[in-house]
PDB file of N, CA and C in Angstrom:
ATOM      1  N   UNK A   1       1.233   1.806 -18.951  1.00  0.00           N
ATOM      2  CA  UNK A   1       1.819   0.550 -18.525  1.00  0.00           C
ATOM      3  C   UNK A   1       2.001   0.582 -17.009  1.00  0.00           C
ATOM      4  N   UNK A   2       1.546  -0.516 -16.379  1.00  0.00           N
ATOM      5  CA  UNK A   2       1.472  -0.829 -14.810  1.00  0.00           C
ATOM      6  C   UNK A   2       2.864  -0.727 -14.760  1.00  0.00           C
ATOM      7  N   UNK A   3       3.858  -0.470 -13.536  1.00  0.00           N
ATOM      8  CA  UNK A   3       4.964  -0.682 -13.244  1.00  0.00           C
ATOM      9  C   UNK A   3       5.241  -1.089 -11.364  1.00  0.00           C
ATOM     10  N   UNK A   4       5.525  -1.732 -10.945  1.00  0.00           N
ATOM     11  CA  UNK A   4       6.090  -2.485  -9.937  1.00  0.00           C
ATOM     12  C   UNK A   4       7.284  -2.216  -9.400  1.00  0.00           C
ATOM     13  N   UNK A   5       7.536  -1.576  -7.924  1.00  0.00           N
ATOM     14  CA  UNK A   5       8.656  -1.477  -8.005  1.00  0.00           C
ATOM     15  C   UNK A   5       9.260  -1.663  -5.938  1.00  0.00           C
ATOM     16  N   UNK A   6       9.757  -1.368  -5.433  1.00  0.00           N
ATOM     17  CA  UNK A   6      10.179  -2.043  -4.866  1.00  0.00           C
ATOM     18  C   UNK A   6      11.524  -0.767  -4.204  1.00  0.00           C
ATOM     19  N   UNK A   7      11.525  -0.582  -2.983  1.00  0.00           N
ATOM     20  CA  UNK A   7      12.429   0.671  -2.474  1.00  0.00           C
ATOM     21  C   UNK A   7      12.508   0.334  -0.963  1.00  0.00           C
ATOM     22  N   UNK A   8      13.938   0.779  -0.258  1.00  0.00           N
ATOM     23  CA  UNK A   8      14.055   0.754   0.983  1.00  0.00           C
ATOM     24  C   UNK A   8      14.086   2.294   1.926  1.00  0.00           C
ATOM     25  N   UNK A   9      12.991   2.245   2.764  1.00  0.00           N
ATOM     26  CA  UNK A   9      13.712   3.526   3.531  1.00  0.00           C
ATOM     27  C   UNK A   9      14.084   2.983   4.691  1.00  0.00           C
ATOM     28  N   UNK A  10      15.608   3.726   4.913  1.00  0.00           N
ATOM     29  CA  UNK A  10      16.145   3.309   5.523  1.00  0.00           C
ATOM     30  C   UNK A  10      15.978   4.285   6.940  1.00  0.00           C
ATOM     31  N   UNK A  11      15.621   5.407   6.600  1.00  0.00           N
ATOM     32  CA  UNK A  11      15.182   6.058   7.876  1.00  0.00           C
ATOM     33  C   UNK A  11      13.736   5.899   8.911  1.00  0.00           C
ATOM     34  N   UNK A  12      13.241   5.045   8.036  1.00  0.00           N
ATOM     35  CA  UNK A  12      11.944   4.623   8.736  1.00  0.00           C
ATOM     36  C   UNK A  12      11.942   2.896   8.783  1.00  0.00           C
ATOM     37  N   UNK A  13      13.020   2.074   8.208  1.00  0.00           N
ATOM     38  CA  UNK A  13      13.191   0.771   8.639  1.00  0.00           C
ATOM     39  C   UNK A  13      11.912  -0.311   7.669  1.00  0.00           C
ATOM     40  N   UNK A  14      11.940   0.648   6.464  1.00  0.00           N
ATOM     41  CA  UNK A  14      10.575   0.226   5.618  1.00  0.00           C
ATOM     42  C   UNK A  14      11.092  -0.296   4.200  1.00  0.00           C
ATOM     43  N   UNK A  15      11.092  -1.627   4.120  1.00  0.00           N
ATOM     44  CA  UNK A  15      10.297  -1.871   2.552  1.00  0.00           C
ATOM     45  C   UNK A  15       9.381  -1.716   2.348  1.00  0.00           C
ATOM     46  N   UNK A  16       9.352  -0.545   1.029  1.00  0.00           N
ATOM     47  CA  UNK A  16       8.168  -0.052   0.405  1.00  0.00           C
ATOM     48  C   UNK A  16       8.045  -0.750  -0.959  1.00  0.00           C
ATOM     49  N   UNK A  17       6.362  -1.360  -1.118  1.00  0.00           N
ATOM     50  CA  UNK A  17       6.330  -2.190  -2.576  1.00  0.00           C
ATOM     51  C   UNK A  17       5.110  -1.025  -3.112  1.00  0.00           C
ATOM     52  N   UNK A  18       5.209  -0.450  -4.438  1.00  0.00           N
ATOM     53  CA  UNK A  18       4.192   0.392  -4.968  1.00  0.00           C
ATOM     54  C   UNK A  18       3.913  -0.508  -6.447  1.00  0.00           C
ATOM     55  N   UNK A  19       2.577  -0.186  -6.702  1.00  0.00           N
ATOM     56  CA  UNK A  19       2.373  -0.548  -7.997  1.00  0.00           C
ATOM     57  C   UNK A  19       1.691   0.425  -8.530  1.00  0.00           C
ATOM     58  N   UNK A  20       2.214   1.322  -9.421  1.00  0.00           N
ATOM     59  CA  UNK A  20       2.321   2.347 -10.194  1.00  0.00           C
ATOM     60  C   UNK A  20       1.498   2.479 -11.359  1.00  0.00           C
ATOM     61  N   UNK A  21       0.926   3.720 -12.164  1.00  0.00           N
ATOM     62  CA  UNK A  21      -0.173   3.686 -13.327  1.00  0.00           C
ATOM     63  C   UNK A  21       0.771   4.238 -14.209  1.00  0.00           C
ATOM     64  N   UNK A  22       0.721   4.147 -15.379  1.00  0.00           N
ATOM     65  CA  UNK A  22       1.648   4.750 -16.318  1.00  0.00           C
ATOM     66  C   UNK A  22       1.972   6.389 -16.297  1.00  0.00           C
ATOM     67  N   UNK A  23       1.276   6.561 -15.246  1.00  0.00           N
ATOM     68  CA  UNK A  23       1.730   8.705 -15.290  1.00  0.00           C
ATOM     69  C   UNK A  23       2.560   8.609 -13.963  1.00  0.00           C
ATOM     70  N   UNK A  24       2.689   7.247 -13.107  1.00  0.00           N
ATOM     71  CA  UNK A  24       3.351   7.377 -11.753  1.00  0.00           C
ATOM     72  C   UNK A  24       2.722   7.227 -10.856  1.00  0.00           C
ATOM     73  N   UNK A  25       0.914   7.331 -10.888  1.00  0.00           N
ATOM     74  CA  UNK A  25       0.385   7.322  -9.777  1.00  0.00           C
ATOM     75  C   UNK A  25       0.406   6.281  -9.200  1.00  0.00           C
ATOM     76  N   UNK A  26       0.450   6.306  -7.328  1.00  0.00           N
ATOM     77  CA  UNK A  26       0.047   4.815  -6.696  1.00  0.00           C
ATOM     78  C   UNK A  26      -1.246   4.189  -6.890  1.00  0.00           C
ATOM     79  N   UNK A  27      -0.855   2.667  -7.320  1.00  0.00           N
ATOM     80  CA  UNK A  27      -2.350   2.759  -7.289  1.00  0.00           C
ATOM     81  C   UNK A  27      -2.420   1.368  -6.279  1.00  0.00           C
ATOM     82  N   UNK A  28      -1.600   0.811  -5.653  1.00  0.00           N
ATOM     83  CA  UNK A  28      -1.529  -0.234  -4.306  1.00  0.00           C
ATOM     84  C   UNK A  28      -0.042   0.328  -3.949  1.00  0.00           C
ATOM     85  N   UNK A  29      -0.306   0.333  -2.204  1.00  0.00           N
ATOM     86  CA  UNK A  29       0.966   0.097  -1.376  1.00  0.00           C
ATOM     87  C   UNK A  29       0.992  -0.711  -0.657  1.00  0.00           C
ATOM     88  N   UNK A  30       2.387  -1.333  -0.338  1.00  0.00           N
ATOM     89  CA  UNK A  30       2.562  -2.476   0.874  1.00  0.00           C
ATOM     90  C   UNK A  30       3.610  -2.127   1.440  1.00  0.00           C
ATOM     91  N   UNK A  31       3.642  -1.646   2.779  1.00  0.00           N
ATOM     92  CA  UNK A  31       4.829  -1.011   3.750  1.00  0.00           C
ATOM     93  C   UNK A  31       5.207  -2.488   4.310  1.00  0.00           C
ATOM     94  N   UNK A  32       6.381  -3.051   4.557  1.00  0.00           N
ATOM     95  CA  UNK A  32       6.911  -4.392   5.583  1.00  0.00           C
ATOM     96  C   UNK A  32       7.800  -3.091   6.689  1.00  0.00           C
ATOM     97  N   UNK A  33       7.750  -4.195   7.682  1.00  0.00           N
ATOM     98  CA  UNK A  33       8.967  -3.272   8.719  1.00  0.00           C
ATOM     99  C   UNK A  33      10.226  -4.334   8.101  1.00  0.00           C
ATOM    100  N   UNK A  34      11.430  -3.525   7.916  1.00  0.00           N
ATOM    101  CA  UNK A  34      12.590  -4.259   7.653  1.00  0.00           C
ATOM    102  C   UNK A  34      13.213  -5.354   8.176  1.00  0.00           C
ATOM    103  N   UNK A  35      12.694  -4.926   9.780  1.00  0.00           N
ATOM    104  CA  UNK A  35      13.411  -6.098  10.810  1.00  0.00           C
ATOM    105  C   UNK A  35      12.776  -7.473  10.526  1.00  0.00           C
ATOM    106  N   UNK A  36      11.783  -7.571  10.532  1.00  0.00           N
ATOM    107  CA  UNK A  36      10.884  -8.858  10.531  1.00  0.00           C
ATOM    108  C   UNK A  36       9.602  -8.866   9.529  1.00  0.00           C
ATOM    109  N   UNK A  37       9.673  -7.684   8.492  1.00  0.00           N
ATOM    110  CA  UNK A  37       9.100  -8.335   7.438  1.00  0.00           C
ATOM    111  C   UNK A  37       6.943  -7.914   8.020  1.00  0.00           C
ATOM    112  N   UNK A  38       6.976  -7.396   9.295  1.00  0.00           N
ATOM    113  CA  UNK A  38       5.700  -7.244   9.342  1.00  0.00           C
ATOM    114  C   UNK A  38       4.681  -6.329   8.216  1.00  0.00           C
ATOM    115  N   UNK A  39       3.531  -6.736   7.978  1.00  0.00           N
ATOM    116  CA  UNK A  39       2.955  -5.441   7.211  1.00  0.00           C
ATOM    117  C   UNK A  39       2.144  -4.376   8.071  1.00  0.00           C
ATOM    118  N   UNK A  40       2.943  -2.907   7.591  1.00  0.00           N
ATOM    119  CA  UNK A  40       1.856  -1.998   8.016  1.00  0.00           C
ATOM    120  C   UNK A  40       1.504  -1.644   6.995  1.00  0.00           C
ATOM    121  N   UNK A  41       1.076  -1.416   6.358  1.00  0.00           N
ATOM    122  CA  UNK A  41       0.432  -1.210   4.818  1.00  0.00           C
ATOM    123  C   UNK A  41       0.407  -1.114   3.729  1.00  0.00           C
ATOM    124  N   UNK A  42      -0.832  -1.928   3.744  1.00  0.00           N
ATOM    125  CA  UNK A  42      -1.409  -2.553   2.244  1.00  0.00           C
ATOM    126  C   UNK A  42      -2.693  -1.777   1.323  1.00  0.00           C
ATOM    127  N   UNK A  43      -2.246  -1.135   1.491  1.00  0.00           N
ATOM    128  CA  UNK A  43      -3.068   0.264   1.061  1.00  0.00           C
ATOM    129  C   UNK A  43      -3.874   0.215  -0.593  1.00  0.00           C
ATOM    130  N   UNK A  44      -5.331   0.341  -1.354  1.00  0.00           N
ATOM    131  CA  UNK A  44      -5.498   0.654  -2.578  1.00  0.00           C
ATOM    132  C   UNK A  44      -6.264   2.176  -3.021  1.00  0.00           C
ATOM    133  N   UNK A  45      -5.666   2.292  -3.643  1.00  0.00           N
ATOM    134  CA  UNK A  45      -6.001   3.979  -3.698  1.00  0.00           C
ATOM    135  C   UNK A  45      -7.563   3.749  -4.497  1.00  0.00           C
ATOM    136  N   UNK A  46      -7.883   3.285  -5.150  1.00  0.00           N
ATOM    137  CA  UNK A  46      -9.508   2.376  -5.440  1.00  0.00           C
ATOM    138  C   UNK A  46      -9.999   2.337  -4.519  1.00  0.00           C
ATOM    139  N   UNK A  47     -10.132   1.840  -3.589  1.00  0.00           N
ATOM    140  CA  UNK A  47     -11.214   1.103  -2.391  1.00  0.00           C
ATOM    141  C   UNK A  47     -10.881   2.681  -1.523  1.00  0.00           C
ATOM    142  N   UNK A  48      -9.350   3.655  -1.406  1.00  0.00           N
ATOM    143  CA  UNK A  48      -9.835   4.495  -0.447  1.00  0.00           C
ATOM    144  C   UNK A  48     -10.427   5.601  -1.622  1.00  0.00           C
ATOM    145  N   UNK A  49     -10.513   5.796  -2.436  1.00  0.00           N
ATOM    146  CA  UNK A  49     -11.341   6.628  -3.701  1.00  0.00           C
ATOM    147  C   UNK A  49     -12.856   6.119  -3.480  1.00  0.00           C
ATOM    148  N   UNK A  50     -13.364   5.437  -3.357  1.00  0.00           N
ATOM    149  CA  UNK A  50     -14.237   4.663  -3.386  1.00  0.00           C
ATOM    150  C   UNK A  50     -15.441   5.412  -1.919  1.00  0.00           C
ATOM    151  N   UNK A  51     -14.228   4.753  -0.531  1.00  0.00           N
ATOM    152  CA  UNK A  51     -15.399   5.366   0.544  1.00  0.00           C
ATOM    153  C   UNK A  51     -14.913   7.197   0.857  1.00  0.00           C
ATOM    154  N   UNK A  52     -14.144   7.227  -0.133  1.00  0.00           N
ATOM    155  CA  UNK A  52     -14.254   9.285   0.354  1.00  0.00           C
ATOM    156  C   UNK A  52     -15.162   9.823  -0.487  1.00  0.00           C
ATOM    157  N   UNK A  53     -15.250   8.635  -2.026  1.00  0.00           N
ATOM    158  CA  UNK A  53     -16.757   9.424  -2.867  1.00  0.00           C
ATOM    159  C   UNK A  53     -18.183   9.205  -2.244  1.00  0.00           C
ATOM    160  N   UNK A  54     -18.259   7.673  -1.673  1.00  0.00           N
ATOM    161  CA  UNK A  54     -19.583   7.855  -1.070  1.00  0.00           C
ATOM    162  C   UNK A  54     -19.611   8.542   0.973  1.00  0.00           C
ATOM    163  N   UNK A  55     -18.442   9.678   1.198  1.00  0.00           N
ATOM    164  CA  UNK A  55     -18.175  10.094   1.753  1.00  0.00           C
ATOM    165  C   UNK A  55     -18.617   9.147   3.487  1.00  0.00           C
ATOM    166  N   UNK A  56     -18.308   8.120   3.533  1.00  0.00           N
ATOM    167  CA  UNK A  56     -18.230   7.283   4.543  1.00  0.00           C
ATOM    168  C   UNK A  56     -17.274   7.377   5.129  1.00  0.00           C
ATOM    169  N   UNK A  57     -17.274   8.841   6.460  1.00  0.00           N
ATOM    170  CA  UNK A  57     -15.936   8.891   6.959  1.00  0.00           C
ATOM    171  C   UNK A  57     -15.437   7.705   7.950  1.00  0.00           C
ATOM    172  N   UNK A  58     -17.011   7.480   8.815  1.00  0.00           N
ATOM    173  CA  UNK A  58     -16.138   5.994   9.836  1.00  0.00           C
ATOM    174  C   UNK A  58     -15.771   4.939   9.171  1.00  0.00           C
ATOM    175  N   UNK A  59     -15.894   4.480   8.021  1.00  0.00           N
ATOM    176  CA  UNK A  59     -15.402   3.248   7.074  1.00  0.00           C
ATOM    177  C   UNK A  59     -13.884   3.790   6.906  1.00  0.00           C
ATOM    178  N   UNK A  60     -13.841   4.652   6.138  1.00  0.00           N
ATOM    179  CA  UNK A  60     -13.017   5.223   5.749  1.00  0.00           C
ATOM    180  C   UNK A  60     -11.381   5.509   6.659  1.00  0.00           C
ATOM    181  N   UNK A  61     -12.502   5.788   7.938  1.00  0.00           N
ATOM    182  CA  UNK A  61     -10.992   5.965   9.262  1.00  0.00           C
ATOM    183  C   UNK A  61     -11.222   4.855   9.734  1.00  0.00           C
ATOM    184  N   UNK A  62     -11.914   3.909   9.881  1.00  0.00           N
ATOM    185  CA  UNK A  62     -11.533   2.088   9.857  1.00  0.00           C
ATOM    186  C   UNK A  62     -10.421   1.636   9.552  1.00  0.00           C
ATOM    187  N   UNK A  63     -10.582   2.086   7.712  1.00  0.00           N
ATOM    188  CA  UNK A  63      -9.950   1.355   6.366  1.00  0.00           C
ATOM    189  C   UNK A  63      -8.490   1.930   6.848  1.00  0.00           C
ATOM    190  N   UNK A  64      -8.163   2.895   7.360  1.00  0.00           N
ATOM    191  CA  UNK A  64      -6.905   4.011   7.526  1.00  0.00           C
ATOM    192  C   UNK A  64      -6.519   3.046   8.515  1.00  0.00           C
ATOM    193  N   UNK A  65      -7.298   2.703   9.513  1.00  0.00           N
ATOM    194  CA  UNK A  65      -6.195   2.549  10.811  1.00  0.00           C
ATOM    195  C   UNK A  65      -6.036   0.985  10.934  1.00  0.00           C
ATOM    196  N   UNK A  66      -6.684  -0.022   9.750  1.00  0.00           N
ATOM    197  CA  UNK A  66      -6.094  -1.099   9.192  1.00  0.00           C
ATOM    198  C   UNK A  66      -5.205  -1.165   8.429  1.00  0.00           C
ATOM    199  N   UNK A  67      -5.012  -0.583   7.139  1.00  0.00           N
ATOM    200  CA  UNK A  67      -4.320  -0.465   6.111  1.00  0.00           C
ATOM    201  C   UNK A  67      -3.488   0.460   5.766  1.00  0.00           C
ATOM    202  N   UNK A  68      -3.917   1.589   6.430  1.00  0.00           N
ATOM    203  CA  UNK A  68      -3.155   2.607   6.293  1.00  0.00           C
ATOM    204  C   UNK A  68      -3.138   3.547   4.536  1.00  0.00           C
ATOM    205  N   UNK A  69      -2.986   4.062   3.874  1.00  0.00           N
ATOM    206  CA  UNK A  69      -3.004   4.825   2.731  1.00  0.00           C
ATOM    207  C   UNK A  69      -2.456   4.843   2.151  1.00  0.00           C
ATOM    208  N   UNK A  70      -2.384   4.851   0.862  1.00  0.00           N
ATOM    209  CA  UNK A  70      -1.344   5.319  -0.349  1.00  0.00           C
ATOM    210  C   UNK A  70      -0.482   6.391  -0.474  1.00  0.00           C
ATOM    211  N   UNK A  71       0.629   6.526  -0.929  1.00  0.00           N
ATOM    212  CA  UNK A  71       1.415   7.427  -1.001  1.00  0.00           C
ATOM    213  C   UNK A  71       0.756   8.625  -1.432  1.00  0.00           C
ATOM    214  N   UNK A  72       1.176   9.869  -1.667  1.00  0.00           N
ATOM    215  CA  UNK A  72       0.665  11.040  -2.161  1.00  0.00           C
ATOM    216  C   UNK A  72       1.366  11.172  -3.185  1.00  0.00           C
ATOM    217  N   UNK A  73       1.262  11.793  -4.658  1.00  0.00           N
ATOM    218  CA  UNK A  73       2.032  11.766  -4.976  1.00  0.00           C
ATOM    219  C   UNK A  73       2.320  11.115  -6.276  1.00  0.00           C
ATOM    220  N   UNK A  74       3.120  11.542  -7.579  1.00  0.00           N
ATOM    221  CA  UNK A  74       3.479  10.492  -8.267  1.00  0.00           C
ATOM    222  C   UNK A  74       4.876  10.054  -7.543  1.00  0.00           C
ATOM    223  N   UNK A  75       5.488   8.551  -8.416  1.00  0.00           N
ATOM    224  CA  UNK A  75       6.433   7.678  -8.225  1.00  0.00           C
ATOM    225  C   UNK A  75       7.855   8.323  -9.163  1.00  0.00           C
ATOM    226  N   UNK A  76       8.152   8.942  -8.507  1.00  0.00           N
ATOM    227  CA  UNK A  76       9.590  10.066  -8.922  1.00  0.00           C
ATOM    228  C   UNK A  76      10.294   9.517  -8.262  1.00  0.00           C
ATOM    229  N   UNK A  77      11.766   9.675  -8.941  1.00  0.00           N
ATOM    230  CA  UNK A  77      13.121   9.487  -8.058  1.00  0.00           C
ATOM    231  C   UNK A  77      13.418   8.089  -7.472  1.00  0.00           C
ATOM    232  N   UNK A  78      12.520   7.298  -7.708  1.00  0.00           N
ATOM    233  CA  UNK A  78      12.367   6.225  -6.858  1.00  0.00           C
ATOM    234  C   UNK A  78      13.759   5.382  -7.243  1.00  0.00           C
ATOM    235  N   UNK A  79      14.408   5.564  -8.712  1.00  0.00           N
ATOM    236  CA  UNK A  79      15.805   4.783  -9.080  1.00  0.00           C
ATOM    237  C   UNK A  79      16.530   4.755  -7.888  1.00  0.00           C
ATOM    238  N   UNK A  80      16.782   6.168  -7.548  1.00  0.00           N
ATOM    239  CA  UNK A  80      17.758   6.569  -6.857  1.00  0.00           C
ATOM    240  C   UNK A  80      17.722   6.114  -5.031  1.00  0.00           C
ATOM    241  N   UNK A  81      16.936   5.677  -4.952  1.00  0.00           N
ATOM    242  CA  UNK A  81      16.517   5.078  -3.320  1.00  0.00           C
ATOM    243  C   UNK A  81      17.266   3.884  -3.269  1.00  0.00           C
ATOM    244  N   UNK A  82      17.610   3.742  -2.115  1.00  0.00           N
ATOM    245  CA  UNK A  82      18.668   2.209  -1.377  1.00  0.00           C
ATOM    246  C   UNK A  82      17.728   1.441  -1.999  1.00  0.00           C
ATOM    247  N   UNK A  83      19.052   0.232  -2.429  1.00  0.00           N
ATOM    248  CA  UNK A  83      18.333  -0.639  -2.755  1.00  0.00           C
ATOM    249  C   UNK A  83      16.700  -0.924  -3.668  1.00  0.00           C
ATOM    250  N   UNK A  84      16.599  -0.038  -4.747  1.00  0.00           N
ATOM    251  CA  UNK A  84      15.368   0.216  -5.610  1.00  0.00           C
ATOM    252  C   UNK A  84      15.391  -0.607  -6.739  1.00  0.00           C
ATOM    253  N   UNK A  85      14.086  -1.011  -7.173  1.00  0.00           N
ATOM    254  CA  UNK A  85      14.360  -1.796  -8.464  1.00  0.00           C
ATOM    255  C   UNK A  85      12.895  -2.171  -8.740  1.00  0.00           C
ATOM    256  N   UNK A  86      12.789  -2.640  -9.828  1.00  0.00           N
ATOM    257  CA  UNK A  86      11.326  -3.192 -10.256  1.00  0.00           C
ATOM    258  C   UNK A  86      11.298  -4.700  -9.991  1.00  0.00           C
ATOM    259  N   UNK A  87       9.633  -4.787  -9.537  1.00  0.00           N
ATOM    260  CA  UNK A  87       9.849  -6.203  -9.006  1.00  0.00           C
ATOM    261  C   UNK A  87       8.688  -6.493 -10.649  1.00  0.00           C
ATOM    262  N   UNK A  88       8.397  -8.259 -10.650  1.00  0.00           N
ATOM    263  CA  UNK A  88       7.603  -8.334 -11.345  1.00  0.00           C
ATOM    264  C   UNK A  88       5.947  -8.258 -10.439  1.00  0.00           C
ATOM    265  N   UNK A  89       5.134  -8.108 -11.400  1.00  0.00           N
ATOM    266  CA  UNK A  89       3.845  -8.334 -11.180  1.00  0.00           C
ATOM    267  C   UNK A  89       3.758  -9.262 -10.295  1.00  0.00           C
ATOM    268  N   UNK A  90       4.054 -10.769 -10.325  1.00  0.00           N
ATOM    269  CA  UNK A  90       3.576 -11.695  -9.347  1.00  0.00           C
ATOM    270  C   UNK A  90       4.293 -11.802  -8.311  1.00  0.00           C
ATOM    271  N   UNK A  91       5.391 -11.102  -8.162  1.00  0.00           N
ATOM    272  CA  UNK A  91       6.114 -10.576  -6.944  1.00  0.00           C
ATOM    273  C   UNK A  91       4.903  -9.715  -5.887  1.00  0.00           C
ATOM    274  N   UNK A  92       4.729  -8.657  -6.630  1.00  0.00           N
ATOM    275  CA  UNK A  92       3.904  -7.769  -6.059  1.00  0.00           C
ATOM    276  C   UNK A  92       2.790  -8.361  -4.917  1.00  0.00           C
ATOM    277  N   UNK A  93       2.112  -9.107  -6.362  1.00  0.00           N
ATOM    278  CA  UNK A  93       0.825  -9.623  -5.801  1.00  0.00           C
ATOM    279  C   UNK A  93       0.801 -11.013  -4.663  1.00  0.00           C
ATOM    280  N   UNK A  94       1.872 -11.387  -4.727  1.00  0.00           N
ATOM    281  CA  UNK A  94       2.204 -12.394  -3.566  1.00  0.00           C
ATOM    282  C   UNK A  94       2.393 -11.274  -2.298  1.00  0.00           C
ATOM    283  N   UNK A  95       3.388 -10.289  -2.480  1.00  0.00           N
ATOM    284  CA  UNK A  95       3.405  -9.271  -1.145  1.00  0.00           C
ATOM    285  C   UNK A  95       1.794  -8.632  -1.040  1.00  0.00           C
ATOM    286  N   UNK A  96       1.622  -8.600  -1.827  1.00  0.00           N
ATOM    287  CA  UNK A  96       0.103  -7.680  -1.439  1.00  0.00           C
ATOM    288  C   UNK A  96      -0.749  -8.714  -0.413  1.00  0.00           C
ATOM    289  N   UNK A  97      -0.865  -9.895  -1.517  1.00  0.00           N
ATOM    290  CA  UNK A  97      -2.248 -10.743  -0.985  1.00  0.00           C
ATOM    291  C   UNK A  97      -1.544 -10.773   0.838  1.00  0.00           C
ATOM    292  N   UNK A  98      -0.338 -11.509   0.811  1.00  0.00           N
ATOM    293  CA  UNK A  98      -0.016 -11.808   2.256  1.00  0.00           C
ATOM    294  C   UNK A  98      -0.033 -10.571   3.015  1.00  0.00           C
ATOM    295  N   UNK A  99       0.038  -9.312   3.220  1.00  0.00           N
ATOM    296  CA  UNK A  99      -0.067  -7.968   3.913  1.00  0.00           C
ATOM    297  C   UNK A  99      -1.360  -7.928   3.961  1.00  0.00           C
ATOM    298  N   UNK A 100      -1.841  -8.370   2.674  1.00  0.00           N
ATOM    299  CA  UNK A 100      -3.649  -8.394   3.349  1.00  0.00           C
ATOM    300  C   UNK A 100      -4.394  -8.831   4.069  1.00  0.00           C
ATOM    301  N   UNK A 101      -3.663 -10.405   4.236  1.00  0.00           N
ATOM    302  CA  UNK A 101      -4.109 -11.517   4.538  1.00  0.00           C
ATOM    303  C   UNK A 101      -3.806 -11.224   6.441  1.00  0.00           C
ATOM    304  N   UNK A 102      -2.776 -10.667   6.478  1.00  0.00           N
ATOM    305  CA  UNK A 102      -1.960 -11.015   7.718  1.00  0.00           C
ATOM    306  C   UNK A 102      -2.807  -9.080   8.603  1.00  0.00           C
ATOM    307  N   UNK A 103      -3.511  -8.348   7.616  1.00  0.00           N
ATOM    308  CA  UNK A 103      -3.947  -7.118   8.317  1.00  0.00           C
ATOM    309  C   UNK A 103      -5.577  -7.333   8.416  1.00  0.00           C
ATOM    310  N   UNK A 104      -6.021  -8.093   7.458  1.00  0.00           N
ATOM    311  CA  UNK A 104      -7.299  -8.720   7.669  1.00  0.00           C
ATOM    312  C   UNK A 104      -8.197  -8.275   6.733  1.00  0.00           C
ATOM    313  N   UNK A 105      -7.648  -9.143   5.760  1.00  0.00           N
ATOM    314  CA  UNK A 105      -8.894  -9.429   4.848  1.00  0.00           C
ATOM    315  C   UNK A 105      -8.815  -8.099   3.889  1.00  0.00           C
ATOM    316  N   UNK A 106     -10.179  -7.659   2.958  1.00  0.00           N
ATOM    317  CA  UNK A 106     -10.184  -7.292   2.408  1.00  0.00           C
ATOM    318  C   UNK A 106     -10.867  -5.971   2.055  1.00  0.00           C
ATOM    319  N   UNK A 107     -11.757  -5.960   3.176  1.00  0.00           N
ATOM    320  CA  UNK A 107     -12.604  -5.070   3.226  1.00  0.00           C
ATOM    321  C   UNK A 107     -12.257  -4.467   4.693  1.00  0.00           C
ATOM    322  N   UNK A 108     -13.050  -3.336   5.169  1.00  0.00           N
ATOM    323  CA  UNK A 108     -12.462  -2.699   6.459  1.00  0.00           C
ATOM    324  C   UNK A 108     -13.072  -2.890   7.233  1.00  0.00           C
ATOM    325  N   UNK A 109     -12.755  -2.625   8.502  1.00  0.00           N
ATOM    326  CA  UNK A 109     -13.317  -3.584  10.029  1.00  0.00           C
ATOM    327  C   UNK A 109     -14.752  -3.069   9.947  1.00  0.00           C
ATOM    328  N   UNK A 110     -15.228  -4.034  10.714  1.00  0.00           N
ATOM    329  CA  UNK A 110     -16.627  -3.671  11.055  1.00  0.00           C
ATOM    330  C   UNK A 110     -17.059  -2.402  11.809  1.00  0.00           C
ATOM    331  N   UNK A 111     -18.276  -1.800  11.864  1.00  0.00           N
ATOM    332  CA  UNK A 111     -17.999  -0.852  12.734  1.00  0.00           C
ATOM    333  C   UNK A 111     -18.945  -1.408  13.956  1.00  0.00           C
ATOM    334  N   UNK A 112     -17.975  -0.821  15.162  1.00  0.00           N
ATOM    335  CA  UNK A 112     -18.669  -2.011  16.438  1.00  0.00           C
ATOM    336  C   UNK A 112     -19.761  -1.341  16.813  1.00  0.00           C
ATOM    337  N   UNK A 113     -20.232   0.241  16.528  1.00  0.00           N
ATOM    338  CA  UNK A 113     -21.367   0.256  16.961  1.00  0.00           C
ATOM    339  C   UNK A 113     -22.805   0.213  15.850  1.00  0.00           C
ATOM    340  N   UNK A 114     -22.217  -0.703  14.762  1.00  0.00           N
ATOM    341  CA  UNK A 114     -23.120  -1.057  13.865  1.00  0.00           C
ATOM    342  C   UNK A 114     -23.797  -2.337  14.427  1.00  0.00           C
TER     343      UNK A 114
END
């Protein structure tokens, strides 16, 4: 079962939104900065699985320094974090699409000396 959930760190000034696989793994992140809600990442552990199998490292460190990466890690402990809780599904996916939307798009930058 997918799970959705929703955590503040407060030492890095981050709402963190994860959407989780039933063993815990990440399988989308969306970092906001707290103050104003910006996205630094909107991360899918799919699409970065994807260019490390067809080992495309300049896509790959593109995709990183747009989106930034998925957590490491299963989704432990997370109750216990400020302010934690499960969001629903279309919560999620409204934060996702707009972090995507607002970091660009969907796929990773071009490469300029392509």
């Amino acid at each position: 079962m997918v799970m959705w959930i929703r955590t503040y760190d407060e030492s890095l000034d981050l709402w963190q939104y994860f959407e989780g696989d039933e063993e815990g793994w990440v399988l989308r992140q969306v970092d906001l900065r707290g103050e104003d809600g910006t996205p630094v990442t909107a991360a899918s552990l799919e699409e970065v699985l994807r260019y490390q199998e067809r080992a495309e490292i300049a896509v790959m460190s593109r995709y990183e320094q747009r989106y930034g990466l998925v957590a490491e890690g299963r989704l432990t402990g997370w109750e216990a974090a400020p302010r934690a809780g499960t969001i629903s599904a279309e919560e999620f996916e409204r934060v996702w699409l707009e972090a995507r939307r607002t970091l660009g798009g969907a796929e990773p930058p071009p490469n300029p000396d392509e």
